[in-house]
PDB file of N, CA and C in Angstrom:
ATOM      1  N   UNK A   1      69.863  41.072  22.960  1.00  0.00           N
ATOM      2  CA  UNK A   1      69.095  41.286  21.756  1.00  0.00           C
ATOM      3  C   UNK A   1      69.962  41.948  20.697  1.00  0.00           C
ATOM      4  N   UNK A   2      69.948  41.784  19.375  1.00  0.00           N
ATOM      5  CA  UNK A   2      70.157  42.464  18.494  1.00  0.00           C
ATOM      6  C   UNK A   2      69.563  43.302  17.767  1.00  0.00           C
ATOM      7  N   UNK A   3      70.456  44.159  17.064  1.00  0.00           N
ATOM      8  CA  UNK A   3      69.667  45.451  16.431  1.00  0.00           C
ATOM      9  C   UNK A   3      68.591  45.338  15.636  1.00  0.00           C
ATOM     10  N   UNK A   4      68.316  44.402  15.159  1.00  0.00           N
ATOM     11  CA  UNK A   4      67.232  43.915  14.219  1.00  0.00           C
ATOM     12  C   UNK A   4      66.281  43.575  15.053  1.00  0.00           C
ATOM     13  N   UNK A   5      66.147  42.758  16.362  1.00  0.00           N
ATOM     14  CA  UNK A   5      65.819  42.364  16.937  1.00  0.00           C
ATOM     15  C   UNK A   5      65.084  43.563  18.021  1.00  0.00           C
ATOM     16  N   UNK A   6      65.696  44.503  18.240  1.00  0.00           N
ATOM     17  CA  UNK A   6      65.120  46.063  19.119  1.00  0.00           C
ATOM     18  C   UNK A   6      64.267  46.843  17.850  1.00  0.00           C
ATOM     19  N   UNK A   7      64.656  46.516  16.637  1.00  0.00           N
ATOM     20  CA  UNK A   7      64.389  47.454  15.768  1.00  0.00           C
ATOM     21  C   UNK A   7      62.830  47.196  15.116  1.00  0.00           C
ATOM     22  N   UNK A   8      62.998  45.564  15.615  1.00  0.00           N
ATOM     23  CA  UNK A   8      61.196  44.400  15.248  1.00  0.00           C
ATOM     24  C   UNK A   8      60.583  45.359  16.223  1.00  0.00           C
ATOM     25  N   UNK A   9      61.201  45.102  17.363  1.00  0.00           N
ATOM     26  CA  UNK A   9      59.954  45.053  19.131  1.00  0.00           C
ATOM     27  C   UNK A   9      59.945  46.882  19.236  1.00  0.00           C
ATOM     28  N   UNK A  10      60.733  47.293  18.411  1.00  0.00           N
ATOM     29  CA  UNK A  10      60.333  49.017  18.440  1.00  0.00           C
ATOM     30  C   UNK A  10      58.642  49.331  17.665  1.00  0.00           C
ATOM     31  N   UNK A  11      59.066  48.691  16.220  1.00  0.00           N
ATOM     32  CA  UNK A  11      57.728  48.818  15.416  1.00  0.00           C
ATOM     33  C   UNK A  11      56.747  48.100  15.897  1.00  0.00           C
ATOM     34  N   UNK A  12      57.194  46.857  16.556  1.00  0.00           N
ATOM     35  CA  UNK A  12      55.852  46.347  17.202  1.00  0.00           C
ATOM     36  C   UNK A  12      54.924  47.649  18.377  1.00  0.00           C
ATOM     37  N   UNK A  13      55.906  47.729  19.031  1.00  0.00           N
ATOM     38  CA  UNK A  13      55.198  48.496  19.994  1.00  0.00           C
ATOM     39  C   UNK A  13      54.471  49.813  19.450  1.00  0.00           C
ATOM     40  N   UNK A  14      55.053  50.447  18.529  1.00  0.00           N
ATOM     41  CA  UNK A  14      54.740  52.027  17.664  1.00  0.00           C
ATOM     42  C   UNK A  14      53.447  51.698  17.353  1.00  0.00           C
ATOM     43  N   UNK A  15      53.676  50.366  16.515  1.00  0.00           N
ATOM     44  CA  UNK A  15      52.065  49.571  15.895  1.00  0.00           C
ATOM     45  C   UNK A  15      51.138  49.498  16.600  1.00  0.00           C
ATOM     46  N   UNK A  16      51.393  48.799  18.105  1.00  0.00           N
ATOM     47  CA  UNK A  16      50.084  48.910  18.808  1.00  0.00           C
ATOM     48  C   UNK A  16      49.703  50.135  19.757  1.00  0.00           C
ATOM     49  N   UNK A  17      50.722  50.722  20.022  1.00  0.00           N
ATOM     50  CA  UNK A  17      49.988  52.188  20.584  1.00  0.00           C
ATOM     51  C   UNK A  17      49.424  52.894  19.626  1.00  0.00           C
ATOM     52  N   UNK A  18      50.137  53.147  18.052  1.00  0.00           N
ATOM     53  CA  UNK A  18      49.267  53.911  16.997  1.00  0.00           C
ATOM     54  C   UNK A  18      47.836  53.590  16.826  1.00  0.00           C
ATOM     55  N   UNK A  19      47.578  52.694  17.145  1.00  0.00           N
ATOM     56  CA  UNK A  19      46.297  52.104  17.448  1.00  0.00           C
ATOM     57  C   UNK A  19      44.961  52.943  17.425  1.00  0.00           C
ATOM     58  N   UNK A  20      45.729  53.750  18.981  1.00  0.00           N
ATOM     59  CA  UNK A  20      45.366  54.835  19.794  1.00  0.00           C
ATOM     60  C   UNK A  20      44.795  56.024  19.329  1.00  0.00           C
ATOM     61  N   UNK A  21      45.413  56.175  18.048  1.00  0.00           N
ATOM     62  CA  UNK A  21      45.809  57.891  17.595  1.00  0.00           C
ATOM     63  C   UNK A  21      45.026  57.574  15.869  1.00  0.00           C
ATOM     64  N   UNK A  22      45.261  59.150  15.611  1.00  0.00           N
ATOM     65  CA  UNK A  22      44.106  58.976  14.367  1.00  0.00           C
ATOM     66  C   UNK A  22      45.333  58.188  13.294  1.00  0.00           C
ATOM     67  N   UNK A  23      46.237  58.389  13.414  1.00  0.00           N
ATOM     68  CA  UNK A  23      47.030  57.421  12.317  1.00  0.00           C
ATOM     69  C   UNK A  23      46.301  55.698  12.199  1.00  0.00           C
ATOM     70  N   UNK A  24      46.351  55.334  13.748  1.00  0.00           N
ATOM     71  CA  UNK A  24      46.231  53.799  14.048  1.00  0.00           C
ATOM     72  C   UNK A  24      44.347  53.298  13.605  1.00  0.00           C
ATOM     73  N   UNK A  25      43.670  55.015  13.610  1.00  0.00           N
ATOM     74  CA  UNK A  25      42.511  54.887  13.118  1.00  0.00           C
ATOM     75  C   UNK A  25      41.932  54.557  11.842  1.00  0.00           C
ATOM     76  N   UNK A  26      42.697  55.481  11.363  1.00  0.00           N
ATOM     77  CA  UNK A  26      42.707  55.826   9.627  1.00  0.00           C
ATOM     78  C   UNK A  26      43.416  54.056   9.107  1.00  0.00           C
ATOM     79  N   UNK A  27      44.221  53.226   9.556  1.00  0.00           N
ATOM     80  CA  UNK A  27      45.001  51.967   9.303  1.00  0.00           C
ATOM     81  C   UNK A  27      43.921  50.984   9.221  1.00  0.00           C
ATOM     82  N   UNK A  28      42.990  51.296  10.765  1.00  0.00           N
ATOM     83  CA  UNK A  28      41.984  49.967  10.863  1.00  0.00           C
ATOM     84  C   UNK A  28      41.079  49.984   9.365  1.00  0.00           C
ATOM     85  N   UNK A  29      40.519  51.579   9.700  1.00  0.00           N
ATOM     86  CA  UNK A  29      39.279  51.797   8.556  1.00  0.00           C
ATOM     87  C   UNK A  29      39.791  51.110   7.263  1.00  0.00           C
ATOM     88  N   UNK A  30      41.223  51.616   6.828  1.00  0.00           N
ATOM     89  CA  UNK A  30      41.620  51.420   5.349  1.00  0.00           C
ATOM     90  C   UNK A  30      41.825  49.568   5.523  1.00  0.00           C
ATOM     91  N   UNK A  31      42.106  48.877   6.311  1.00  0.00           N
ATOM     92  CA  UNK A  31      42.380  47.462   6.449  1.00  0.00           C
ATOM     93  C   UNK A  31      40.823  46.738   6.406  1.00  0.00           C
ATOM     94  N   UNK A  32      40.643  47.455   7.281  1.00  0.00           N
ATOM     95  CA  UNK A  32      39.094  46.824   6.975  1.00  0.00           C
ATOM     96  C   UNK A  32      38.476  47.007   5.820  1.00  0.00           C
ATOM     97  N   UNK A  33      38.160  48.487   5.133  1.00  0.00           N
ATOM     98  CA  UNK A  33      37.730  47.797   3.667  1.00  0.00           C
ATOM     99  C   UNK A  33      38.561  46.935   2.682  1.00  0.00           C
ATOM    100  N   UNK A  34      39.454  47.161   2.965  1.00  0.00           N
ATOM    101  CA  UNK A  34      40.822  45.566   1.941  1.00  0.00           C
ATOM    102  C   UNK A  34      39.991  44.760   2.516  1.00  0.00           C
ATOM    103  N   UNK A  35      39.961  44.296   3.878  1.00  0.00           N
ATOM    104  CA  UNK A  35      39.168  42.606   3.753  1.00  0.00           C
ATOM    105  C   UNK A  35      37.809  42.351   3.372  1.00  0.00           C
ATOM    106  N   UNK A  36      36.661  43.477   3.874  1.00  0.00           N
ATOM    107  CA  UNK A  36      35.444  43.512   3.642  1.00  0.00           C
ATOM    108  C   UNK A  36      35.130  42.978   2.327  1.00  0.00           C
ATOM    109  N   UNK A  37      35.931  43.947   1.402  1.00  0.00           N
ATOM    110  CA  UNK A  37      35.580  44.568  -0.340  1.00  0.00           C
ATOM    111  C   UNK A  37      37.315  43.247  -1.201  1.00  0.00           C
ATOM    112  N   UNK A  38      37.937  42.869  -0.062  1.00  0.00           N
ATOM    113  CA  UNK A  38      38.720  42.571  -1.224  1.00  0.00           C
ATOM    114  C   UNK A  38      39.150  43.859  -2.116  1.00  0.00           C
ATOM    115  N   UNK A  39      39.891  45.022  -1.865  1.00  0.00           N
ATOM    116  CA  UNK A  39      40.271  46.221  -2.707  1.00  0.00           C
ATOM    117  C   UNK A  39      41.462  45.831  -2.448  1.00  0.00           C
ATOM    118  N   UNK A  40      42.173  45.808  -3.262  1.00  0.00           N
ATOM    119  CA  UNK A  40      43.745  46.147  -3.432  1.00  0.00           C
ATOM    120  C   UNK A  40      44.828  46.622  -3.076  1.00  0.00           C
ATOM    121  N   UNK A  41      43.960  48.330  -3.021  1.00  0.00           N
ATOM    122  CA  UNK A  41      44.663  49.285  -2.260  1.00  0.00           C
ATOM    123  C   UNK A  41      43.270  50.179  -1.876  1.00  0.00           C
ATOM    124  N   UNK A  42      43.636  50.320  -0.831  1.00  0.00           N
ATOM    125  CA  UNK A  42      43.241  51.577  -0.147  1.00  0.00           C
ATOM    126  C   UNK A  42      43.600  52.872   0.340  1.00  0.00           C
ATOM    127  N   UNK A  43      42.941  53.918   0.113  1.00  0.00           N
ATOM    128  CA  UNK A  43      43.887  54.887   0.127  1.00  0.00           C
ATOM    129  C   UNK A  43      42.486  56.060   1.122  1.00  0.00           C
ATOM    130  N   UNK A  44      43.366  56.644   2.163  1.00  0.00           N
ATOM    131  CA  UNK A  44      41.874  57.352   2.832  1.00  0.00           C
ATOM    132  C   UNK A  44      42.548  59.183   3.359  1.00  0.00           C
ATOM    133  N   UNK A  45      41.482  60.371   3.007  1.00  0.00           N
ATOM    134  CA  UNK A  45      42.343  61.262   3.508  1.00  0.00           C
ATOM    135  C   UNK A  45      40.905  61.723   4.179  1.00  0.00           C
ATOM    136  N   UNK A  46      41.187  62.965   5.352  1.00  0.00           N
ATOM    137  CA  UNK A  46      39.877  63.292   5.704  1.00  0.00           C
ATOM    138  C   UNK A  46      40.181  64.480   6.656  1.00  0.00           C
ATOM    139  N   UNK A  47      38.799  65.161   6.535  1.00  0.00           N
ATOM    140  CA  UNK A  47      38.892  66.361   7.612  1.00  0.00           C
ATOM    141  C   UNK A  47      38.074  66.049   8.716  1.00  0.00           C
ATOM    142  N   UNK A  48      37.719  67.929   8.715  1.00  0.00           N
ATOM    143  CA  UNK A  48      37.082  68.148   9.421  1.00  0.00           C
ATOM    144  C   UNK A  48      35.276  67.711   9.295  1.00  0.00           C
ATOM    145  N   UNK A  49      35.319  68.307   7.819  1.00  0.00           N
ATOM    146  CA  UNK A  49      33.842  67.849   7.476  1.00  0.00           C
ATOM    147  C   UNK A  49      33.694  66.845   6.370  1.00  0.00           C
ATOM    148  N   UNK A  50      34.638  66.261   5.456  1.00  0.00           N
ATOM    149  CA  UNK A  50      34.691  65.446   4.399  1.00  0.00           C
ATOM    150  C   UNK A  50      36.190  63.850   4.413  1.00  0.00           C
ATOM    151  N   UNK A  51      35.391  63.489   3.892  1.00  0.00           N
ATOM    152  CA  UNK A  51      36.395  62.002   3.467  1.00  0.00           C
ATOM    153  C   UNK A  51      36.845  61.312   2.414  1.00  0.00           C
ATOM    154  N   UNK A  52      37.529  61.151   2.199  1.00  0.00           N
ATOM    155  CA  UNK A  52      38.019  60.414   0.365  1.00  0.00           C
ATOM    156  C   UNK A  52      38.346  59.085   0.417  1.00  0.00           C
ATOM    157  N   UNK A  53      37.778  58.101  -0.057  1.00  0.00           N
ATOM    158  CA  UNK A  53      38.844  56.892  -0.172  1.00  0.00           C
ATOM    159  C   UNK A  53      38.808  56.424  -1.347  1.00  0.00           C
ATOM    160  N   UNK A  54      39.903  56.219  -1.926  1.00  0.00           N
ATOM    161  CA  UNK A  54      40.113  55.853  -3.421  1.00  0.00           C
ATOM    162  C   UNK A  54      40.547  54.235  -3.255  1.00  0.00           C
ATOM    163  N   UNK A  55      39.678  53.607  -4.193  1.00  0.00           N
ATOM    164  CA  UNK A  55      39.420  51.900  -3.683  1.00  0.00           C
ATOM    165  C   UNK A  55      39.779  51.969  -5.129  1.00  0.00           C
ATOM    166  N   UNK A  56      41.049  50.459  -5.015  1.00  0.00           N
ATOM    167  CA  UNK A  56      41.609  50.491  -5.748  1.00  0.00           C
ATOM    168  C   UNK A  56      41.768  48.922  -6.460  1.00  0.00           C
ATOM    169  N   UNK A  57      41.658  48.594  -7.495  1.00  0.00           N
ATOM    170  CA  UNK A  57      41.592  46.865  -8.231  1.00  0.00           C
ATOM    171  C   UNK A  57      40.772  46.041  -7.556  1.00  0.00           C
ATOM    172  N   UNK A  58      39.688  46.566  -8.218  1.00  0.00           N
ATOM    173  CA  UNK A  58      38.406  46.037  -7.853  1.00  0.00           C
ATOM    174  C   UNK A  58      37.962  45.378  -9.693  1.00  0.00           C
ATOM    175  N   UNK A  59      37.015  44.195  -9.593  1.00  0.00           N
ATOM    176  CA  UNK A  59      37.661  43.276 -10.878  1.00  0.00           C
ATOM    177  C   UNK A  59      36.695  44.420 -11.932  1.00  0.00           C
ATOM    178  N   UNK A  60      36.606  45.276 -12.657  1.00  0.00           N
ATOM    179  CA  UNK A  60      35.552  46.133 -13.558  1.00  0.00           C
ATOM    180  C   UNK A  60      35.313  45.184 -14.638  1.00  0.00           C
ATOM    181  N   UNK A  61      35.444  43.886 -15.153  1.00  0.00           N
ATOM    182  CA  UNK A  61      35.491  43.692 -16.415  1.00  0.00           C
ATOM    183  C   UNK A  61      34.051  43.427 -16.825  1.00  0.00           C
ATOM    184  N   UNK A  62      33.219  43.239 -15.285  1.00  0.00           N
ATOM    185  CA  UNK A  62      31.649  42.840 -15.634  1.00  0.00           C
ATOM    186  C   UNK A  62      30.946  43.821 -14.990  1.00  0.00           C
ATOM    187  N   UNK A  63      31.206  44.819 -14.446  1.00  0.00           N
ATOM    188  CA  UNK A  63      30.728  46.059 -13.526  1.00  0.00           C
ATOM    189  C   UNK A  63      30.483  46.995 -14.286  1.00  0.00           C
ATOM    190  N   UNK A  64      29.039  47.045 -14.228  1.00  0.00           N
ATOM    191  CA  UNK A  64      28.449  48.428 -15.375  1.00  0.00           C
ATOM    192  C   UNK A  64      28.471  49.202 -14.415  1.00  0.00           C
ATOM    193  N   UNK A  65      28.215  50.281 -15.020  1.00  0.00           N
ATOM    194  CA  UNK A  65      27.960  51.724 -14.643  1.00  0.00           C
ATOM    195  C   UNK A  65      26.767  51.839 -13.125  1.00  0.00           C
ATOM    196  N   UNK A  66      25.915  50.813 -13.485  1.00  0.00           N
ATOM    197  CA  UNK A  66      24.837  50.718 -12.391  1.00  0.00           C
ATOM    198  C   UNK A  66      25.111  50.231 -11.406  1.00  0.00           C
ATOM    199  N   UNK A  67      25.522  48.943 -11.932  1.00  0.00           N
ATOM    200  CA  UNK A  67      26.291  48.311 -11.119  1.00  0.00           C
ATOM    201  C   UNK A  67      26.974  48.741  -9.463  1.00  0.00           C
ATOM    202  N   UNK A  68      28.016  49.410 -10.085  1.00  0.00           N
ATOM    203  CA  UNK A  68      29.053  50.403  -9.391  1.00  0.00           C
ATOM    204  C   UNK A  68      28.611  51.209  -8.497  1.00  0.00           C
ATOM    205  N   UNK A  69      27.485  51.877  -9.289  1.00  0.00           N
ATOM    206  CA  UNK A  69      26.963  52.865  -8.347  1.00  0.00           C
ATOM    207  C   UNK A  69      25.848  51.862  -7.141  1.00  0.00           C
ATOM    208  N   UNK A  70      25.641  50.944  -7.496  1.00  0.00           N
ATOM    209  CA  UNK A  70      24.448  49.964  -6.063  1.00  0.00           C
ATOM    210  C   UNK A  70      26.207  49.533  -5.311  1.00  0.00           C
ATOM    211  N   UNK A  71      27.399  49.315  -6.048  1.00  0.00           N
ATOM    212  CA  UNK A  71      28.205  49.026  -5.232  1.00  0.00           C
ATOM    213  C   UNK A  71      28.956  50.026  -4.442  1.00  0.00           C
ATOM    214  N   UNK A  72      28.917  51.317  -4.763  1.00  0.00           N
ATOM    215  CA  UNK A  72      29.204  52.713  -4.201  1.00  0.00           C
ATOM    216  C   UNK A  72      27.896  52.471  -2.898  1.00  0.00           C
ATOM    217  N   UNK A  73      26.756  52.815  -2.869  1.00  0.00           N
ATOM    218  CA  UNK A  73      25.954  52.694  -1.810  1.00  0.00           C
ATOM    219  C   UNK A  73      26.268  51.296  -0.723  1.00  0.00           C
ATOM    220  N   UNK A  74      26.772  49.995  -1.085  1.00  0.00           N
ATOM    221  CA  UNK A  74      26.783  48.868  -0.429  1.00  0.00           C
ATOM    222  C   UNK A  74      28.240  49.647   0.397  1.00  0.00           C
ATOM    223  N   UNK A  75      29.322  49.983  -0.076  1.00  0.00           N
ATOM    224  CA  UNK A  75      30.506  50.393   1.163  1.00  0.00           C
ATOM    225  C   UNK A  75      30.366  51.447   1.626  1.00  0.00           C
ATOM    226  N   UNK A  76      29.625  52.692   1.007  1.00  0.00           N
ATOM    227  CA  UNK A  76      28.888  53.693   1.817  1.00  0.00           C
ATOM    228  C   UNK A  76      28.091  53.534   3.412  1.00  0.00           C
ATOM    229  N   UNK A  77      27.512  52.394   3.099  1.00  0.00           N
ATOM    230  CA  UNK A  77      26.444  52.072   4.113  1.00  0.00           C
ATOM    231  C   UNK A  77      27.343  50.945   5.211  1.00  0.00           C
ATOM    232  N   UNK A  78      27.692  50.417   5.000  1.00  0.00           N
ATOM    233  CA  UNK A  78      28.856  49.216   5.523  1.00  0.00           C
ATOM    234  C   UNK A  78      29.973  50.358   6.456  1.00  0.00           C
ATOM    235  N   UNK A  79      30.901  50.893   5.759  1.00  0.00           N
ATOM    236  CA  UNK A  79      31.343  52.334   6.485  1.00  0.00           C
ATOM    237  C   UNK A  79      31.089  52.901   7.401  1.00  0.00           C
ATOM    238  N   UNK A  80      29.578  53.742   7.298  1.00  0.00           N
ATOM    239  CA  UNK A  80      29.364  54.656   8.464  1.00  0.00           C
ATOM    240  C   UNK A  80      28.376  54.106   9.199  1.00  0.00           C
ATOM    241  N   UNK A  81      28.146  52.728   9.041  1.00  0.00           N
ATOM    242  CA  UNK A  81      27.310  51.689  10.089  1.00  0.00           C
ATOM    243  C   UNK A  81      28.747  51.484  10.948  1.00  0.00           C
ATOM    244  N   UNK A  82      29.761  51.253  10.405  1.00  0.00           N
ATOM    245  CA  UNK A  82      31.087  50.729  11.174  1.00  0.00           C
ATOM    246  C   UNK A  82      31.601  51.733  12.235  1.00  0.00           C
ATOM    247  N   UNK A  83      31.598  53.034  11.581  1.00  0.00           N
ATOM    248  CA  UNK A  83      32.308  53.957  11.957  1.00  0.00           C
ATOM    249  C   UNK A  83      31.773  55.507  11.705  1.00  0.00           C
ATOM    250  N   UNK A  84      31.114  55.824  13.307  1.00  0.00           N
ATOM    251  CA  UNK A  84      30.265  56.954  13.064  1.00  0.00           C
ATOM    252  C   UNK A  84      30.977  58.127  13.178  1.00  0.00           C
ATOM    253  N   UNK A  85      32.284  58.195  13.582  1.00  0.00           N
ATOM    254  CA  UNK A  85      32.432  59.691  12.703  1.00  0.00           C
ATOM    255  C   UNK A  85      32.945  59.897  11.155  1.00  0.00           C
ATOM    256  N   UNK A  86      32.391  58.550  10.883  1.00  0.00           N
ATOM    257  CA  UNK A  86      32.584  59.090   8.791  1.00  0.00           C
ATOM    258  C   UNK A  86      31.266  59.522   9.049  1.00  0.00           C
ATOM    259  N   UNK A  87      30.047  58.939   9.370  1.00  0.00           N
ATOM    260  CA  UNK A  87      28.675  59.021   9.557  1.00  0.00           C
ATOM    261  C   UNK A  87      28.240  60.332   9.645  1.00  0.00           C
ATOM    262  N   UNK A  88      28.992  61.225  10.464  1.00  0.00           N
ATOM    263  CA  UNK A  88      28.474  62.416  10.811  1.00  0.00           C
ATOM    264  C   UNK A  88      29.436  63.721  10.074  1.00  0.00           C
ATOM    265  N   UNK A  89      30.277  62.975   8.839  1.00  0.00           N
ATOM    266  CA  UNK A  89      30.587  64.052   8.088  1.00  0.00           C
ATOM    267  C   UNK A  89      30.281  64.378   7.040  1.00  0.00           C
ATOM    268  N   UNK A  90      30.266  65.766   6.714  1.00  0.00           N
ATOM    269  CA  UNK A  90      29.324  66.214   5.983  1.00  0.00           C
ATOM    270  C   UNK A  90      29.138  66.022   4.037  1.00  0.00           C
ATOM    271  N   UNK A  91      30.451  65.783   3.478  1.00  0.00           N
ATOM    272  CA  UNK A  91      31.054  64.351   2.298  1.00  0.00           C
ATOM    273  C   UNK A  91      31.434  63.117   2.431  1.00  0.00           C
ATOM    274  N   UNK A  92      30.767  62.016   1.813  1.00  0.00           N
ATOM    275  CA  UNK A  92      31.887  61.317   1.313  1.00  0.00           C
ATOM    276  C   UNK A  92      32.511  60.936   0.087  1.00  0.00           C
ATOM    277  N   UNK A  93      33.470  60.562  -0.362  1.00  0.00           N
ATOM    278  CA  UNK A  93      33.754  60.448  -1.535  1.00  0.00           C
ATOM    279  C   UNK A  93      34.381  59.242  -1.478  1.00  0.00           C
ATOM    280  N   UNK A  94      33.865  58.443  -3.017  1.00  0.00           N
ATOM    281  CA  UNK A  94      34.850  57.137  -3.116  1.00  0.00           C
ATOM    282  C   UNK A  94      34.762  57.165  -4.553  1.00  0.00           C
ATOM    283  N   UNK A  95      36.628  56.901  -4.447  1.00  0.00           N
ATOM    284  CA  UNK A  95      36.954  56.686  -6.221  1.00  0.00           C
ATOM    285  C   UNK A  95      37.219  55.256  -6.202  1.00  0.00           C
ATOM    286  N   UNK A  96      36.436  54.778  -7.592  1.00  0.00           N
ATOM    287  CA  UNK A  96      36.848  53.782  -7.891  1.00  0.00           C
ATOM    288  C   UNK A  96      38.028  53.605  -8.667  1.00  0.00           C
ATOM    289  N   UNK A  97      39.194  53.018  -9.034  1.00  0.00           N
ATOM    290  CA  UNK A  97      39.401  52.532  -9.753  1.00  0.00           C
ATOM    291  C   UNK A  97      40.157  51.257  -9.980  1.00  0.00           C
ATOM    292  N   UNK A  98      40.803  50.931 -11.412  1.00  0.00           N
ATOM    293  CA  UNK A  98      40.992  49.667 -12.000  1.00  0.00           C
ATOM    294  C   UNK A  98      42.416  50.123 -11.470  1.00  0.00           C
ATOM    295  N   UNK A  99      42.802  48.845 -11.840  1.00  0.00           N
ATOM    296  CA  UNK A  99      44.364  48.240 -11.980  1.00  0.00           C
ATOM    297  C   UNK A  99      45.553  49.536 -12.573  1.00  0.00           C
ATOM    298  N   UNK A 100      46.439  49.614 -12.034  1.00  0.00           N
ATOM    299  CA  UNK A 100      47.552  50.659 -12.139  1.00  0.00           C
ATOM    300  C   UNK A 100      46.815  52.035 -11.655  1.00  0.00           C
ATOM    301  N   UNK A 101      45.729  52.118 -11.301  1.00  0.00           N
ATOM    302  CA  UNK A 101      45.198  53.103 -10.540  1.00  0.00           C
ATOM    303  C   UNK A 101      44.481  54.361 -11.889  1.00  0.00           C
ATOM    304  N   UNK A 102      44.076  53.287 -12.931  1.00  0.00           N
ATOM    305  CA  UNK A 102      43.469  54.211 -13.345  1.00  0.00           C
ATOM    306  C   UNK A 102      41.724  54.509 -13.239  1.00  0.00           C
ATOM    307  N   UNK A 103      41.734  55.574 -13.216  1.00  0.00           N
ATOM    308  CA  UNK A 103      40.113  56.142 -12.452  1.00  0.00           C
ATOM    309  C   UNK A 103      38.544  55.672 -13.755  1.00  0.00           C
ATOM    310  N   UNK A 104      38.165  55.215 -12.780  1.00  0.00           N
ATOM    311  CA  UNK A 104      36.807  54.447 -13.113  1.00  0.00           C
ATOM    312  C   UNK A 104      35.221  55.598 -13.006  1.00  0.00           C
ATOM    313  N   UNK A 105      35.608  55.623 -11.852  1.00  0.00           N
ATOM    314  CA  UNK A 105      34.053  56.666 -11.305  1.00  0.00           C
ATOM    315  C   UNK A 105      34.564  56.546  -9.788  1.00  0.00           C
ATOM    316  N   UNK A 106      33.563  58.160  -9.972  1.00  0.00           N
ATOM    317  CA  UNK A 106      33.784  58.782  -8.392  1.00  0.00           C
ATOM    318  C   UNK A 106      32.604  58.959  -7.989  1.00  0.00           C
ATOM    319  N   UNK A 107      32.170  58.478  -6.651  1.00  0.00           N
ATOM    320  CA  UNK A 107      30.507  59.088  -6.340  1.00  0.00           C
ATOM    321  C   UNK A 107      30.900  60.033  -4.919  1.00  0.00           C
ATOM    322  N   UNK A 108      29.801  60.890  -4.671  1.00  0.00           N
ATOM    323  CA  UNK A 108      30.140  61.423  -3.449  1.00  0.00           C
ATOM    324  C   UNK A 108      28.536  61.661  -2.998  1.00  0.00           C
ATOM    325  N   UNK A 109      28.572  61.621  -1.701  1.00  0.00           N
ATOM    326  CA  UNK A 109      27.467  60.923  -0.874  1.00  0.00           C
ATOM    327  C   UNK A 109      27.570  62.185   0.157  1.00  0.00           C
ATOM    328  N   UNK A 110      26.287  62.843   0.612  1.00  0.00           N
ATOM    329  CA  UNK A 110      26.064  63.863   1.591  1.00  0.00           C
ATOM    330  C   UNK A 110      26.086  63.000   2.898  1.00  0.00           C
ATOM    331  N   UNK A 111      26.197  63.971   4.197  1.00  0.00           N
ATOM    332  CA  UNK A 111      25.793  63.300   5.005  1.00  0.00           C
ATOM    333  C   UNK A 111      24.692  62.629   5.745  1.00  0.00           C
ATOM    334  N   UNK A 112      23.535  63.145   4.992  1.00  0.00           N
ATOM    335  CA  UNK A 112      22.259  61.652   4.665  1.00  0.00           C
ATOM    336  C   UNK A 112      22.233  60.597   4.497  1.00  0.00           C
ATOM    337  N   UNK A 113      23.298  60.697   3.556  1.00  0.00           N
ATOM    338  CA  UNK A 113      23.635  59.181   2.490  1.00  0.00           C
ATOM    339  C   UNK A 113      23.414  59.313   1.014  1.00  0.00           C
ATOM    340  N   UNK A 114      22.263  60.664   0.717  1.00  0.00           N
ATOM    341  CA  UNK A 114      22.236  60.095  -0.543  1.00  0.00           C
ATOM    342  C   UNK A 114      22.902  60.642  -1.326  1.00  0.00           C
ATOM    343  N   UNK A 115      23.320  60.185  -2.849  1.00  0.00           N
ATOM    344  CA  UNK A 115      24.177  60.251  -3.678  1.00  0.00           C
ATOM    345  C   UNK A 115      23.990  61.932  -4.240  1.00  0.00           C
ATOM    346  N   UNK A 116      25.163  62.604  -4.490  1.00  0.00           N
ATOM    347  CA  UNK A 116      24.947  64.020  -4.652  1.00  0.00           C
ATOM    348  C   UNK A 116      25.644  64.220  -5.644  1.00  0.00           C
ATOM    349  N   UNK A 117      26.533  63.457  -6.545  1.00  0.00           N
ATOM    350  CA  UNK A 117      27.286  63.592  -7.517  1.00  0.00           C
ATOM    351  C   UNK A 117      27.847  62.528  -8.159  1.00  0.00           C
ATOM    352  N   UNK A 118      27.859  62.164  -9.350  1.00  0.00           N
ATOM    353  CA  UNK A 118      29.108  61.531 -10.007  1.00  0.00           C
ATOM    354  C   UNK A 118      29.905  61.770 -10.802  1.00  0.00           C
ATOM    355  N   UNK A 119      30.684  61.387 -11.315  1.00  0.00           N
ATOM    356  CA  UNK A 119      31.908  61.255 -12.446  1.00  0.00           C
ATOM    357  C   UNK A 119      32.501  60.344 -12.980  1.00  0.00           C
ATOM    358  N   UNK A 120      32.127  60.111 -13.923  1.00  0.00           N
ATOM    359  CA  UNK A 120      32.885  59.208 -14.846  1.00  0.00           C
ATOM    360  C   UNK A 120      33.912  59.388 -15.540  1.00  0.00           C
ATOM    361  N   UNK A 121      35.196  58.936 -15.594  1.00  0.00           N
ATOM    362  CA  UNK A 121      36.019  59.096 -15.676  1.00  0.00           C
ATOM    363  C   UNK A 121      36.855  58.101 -17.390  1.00  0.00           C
TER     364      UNK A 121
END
């Protein structure tokens, strides 16, 4: 084998044991909303009791304000149906925004579900 060749089947293997671990966790969640939502980028940080994901080039050019926010509740609910320990923490937060990552609106969601804040940006 060659070095390129040990250096593929190294990351392969890292890839599927990370799997395992909250890195390989945090990868699925953020991959899965890219395909679900079609987002761009995904970006996810999280504790003990709260979560952030900043969803990123999503198309705004026909997305009102209302809009956004019935589409803030649709990946809210999609989320912690998927994955119950977002479910059982006590924030969530999702930023929207447009293209080059500039910020749209932020909603943040108790662990009920219902909406406890916004920002428009």
């Amino acid at each position: 084998m060659t070095i390129n060749a040990i250096k593929l089947y190294l990351v392969f293997i890292i890839s599927v044991f990370s799997c395992k671990t909250e890195f390989g966790n945090n990868f699925k969640i953020m991959n899965d909303l890219r395909n679900e939502f079609n987002f761009n980028y995904v970006e996810m940080s999280w504790d003990n009791i709260s979560v952030e994901f900043t969803l990123q080039d999503i198309d705004h050019g026909l997305v009102t304000k209302d809009s956004l926010i019935s589409y803030a509740f649709i990946v809210d609910k999609y989320i912690t149906n998927k994955y119950p320990r977002i479910d059982s923490l006590e924030v969530r937060k999702y930023l929207f925004s447009g293209g080059g990552g500039v910020e749209v609106m932020e909603f943040e969601f108790d662990e009920t579900g219902n909406l406890v804040d916004t920002q428009e940006y």
